[in-house]
Protein backbone atom coordinates (compact mmCIF):
# COMPACT_ATOMS: atom_id res chain seq x y z
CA UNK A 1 101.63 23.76 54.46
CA UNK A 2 99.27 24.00 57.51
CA UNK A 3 98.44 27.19 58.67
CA UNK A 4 99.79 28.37 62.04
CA UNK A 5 97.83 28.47 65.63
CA UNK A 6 98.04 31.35 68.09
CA UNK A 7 100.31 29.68 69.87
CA UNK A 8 102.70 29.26 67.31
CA UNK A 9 101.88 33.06 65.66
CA UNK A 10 102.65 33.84 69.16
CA UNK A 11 106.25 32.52 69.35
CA UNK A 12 106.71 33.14 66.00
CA UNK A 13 106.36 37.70 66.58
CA UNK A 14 107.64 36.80 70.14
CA UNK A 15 111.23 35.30 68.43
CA UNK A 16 110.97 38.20 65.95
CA UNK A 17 110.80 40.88 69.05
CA UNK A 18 113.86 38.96 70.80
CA UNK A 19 115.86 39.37 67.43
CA UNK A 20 115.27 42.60 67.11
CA UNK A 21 116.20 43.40 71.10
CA UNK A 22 119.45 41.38 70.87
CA UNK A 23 120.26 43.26 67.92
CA UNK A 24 119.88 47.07 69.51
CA UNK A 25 120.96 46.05 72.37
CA UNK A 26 124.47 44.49 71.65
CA UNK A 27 125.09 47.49 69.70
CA UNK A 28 124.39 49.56 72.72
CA UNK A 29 126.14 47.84 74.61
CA UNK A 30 129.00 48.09 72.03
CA UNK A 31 128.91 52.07 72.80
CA UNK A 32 129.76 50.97 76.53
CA UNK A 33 133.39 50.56 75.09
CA UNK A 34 133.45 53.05 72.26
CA UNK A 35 136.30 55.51 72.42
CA UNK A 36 134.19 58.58 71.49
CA UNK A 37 133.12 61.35 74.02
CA UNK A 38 129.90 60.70 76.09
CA UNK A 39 127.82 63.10 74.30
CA UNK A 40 128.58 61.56 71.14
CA UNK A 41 127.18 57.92 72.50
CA UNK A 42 124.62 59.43 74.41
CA UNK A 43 123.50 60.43 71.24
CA UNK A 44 124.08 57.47 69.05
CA UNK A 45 122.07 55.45 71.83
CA UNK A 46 119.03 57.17 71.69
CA UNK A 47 119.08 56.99 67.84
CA UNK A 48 119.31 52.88 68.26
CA UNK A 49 116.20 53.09 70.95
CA UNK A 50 114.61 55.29 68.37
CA UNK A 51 114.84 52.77 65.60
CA UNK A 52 114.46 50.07 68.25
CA UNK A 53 111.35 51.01 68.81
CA UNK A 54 110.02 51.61 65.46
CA UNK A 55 111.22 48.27 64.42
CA UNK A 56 108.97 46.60 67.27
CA UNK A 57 106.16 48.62 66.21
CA UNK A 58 106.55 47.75 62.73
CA UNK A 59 105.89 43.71 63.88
C-alpha cells in the first residue's frame, strides 16, 4: 500500500471533520422539532457543541 501525500492526508481529516459536522448538526437540528421545553434543548444543544467540539479536536 503506498503511503498517502498531503494532499490526500488533507482530504482524508477534511472528510473526517465533515462527518463529524453532519453528524452534530442533524441532531441539532433534530431539537428544532423536539417537543420538549426550550430550556431543555437549549441545554441538550450545547452538550452536542460540547462533544462536537471535542470530537474535532480529537482528529
Amino acid at each position: 500500500m503506498e503511503p498517502m501525500d498531503d494532499k490526500s492526508k488533507s482530504e482524508s481529516k477534511l472528510d473526517r471533520i465533515n462527518a463529524v459536522v453532519r453528524l452534530f448538526s442533524s441532531e441539532i437540528s433534530n431539537l428544532e422539532y423536539a417537543s420538549y421545553p426550550d430550556e431543555v434543548k437549549n441545554i441538550y444543544r450545547e452538550i452536542l457543541i460540547t462533544k462536537m467540539r471535542v470530537e474535532l479536536e480529537e482528529l
